[in-house]
Each structure stands twice: as C-alpha cells, then as structure tokens.
PDB file of N, CA and C in Angstrom:
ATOM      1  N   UNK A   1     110.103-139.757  15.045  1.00  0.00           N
ATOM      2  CA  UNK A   1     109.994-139.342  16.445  1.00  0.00           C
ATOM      3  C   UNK A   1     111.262-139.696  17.204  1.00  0.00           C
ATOM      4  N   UNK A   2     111.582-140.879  16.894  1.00  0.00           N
ATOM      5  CA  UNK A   2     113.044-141.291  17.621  1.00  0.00           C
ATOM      6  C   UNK A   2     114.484-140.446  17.528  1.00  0.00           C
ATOM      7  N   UNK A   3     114.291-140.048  15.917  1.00  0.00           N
ATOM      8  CA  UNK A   3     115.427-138.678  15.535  1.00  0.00           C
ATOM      9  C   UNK A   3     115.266-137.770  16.354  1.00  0.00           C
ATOM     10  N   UNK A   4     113.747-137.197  16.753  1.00  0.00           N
ATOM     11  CA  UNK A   4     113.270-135.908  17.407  1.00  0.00           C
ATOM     12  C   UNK A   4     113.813-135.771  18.954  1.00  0.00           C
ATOM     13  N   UNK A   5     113.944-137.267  19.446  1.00  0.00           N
ATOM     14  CA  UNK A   5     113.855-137.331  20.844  1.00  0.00           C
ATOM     15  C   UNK A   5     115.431-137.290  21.265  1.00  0.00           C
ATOM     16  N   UNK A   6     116.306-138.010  20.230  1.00  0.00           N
ATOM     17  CA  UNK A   6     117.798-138.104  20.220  1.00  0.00           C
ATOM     18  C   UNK A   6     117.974-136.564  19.702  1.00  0.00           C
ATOM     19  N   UNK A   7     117.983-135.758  18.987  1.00  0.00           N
ATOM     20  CA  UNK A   7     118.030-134.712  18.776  1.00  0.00           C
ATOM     21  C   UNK A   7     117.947-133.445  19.824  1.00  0.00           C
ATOM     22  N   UNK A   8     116.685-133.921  20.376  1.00  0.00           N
ATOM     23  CA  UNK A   8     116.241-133.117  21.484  1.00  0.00           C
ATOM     24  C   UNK A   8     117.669-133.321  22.745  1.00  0.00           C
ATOM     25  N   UNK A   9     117.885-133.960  23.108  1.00  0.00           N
ATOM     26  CA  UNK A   9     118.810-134.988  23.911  1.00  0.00           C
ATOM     27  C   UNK A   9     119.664-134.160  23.767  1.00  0.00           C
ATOM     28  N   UNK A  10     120.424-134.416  22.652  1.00  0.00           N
ATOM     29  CA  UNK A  10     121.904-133.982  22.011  1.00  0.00           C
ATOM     30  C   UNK A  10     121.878-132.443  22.687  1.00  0.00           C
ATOM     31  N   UNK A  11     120.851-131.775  22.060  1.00  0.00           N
ATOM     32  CA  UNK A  11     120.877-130.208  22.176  1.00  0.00           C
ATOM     33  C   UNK A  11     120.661-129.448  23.664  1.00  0.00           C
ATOM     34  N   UNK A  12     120.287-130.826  24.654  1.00  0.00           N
ATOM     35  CA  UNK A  12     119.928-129.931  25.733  1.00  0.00           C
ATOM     36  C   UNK A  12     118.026-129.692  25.602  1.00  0.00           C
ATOM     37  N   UNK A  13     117.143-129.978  24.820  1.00  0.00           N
ATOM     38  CA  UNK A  13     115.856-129.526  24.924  1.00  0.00           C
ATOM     39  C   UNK A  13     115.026-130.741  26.148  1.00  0.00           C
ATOM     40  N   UNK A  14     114.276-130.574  26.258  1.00  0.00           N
ATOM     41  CA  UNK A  14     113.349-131.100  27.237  1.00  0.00           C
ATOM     42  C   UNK A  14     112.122-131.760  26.143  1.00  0.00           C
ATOM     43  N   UNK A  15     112.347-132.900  25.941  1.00  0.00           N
ATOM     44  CA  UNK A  15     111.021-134.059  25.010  1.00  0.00           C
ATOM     45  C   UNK A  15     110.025-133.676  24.951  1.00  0.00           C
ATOM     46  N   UNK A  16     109.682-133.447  26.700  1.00  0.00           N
ATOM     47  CA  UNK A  16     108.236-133.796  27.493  1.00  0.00           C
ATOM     48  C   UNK A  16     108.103-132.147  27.279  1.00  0.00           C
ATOM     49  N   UNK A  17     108.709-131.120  26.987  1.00  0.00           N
ATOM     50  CA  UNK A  17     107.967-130.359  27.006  1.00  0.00           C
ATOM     51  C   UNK A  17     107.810-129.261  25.541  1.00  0.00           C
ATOM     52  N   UNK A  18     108.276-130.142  24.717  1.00  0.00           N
ATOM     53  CA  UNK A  18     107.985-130.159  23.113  1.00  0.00           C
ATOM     54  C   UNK A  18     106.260-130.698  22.919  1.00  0.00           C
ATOM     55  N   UNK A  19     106.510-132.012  24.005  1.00  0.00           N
ATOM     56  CA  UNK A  19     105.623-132.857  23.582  1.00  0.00           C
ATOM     57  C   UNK A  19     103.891-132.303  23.763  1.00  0.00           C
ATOM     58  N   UNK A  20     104.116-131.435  24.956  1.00  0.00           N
ATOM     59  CA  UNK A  20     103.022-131.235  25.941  1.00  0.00           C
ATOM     60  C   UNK A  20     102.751-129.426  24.772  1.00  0.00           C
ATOM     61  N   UNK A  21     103.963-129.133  24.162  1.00  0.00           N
ATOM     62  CA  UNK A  21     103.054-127.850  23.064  1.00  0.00           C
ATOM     63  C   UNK A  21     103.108-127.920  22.224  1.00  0.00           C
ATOM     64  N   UNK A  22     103.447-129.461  21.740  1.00  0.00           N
ATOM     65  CA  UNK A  22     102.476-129.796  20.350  1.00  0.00           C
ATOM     66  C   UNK A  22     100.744-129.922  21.161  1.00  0.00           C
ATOM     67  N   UNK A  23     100.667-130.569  22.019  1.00  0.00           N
ATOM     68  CA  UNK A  23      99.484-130.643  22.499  1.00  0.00           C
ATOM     69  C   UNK A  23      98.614-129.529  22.876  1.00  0.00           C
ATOM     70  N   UNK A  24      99.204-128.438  23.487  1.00  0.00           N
ATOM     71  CA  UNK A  24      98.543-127.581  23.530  1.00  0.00           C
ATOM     72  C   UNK A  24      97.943-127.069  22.414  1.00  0.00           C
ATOM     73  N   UNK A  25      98.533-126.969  21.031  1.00  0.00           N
ATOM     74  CA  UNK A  25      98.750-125.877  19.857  1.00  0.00           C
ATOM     75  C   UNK A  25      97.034-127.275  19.352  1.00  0.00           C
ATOM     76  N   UNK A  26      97.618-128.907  19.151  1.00  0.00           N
ATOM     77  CA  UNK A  26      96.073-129.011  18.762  1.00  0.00           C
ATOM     78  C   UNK A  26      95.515-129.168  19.498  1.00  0.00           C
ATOM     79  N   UNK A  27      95.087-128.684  20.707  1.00  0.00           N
ATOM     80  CA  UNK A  27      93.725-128.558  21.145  1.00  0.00           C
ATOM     81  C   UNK A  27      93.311-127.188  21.243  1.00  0.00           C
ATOM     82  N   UNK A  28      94.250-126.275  21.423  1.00  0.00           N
ATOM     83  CA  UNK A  28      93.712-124.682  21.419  1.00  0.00           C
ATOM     84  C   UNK A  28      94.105-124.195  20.416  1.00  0.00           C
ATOM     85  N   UNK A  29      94.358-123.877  19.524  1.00  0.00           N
ATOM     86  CA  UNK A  29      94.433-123.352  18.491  1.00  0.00           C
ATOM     87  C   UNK A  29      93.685-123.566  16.976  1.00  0.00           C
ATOM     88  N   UNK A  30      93.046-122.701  16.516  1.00  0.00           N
ATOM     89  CA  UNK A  30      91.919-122.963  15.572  1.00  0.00           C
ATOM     90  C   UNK A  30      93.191-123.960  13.930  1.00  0.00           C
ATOM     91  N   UNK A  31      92.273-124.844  13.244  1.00  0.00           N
ATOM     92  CA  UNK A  31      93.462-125.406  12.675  1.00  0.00           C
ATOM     93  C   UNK A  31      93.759-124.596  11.312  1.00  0.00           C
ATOM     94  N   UNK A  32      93.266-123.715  10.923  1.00  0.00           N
ATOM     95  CA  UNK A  32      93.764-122.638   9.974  1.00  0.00           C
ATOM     96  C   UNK A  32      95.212-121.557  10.398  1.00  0.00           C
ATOM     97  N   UNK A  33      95.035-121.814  12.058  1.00  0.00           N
ATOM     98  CA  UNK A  33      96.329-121.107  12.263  1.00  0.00           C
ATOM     99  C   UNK A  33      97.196-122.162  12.914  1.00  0.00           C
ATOM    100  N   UNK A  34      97.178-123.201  12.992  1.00  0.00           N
ATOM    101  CA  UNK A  34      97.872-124.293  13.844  1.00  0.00           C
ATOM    102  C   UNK A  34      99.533-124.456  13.048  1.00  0.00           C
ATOM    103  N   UNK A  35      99.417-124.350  12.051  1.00  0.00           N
ATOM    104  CA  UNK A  35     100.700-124.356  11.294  1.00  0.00           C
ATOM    105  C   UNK A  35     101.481-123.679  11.363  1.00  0.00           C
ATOM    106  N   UNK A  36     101.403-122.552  10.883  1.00  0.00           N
ATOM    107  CA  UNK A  36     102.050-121.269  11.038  1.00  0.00           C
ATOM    108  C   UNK A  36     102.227-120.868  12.933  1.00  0.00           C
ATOM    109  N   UNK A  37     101.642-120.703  13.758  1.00  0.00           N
ATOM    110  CA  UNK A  37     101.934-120.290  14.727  1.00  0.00           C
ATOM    111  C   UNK A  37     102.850-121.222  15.613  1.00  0.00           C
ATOM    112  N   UNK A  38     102.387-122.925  15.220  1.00  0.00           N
ATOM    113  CA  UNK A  38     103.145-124.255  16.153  1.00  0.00           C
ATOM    114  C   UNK A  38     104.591-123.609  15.120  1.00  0.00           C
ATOM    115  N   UNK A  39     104.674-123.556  14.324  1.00  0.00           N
ATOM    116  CA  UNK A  39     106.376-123.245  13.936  1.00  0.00           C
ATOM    117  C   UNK A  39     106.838-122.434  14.193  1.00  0.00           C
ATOM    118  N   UNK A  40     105.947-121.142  14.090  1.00  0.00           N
ATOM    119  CA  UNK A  40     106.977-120.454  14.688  1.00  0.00           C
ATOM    120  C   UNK A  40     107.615-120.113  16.456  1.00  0.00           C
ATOM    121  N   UNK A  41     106.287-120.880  17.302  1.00  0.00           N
ATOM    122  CA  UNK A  41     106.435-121.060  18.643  1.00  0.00           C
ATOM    123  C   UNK A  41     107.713-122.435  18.815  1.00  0.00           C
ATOM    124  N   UNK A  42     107.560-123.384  17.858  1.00  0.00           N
ATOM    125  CA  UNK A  42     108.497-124.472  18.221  1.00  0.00           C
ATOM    126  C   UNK A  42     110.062-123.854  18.072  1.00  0.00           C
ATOM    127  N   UNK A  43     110.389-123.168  16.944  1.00  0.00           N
ATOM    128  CA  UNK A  43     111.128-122.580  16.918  1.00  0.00           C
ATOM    129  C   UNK A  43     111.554-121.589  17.834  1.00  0.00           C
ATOM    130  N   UNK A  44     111.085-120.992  18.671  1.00  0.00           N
ATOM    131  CA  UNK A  44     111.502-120.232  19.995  1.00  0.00           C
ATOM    132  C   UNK A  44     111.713-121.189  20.794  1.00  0.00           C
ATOM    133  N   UNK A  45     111.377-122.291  20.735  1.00  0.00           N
ATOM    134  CA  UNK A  45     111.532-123.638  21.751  1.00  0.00           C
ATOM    135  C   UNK A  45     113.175-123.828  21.622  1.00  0.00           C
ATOM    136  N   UNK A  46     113.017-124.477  20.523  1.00  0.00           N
ATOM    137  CA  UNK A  46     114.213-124.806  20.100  1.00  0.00           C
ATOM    138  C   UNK A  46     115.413-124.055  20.303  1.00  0.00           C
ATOM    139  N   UNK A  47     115.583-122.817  19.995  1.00  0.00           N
ATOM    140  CA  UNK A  47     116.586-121.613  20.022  1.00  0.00           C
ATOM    141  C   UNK A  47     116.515-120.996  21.648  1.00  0.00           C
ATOM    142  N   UNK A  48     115.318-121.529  22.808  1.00  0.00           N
ATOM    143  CA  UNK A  48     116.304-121.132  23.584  1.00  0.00           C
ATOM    144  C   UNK A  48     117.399-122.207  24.340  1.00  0.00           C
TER     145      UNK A  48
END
C-alpha cells in the first residue's frame, strides 16, 4: 500500500480517490465481476 500511495504521488493521481473506488467496486459490484471490471476501471483511473 505504501508503494501504491508513493506511486500515486509521483504520477499526479489522487490516493483518496483510488481509495473510495476500490470501495465502491466491493460493495456494488457482484464478486464474479469485481475483478475484471475494478481493472479495467482502475486502469482508466490511472491513464487519465
């Protein structure tokens, strides 16, 4: 998590709001699709 947060940092991303759609993804999202969709949504995170 500490890599994630220095990482985040470095690049310009926002922690708190990585943090808050991992949260969303497990509480709304059924967990057969939680994998596949949290990656490929984190990844639009990331890249913008």
């Amino acid at each position: 998590m500490v890599s994630l947060v220095g990482w985040s940092q470095q690049n310009g991303h926002n922690i708190e709001q990585i943090i808050d759609h991992l949260k969303y993804w497990l509480l709304k999202v059924p967990k057969s699709l939680k994998a596949e969709h949290f990656l490929r949504d984190l990844a639009k995170i990331l890249r913008a």
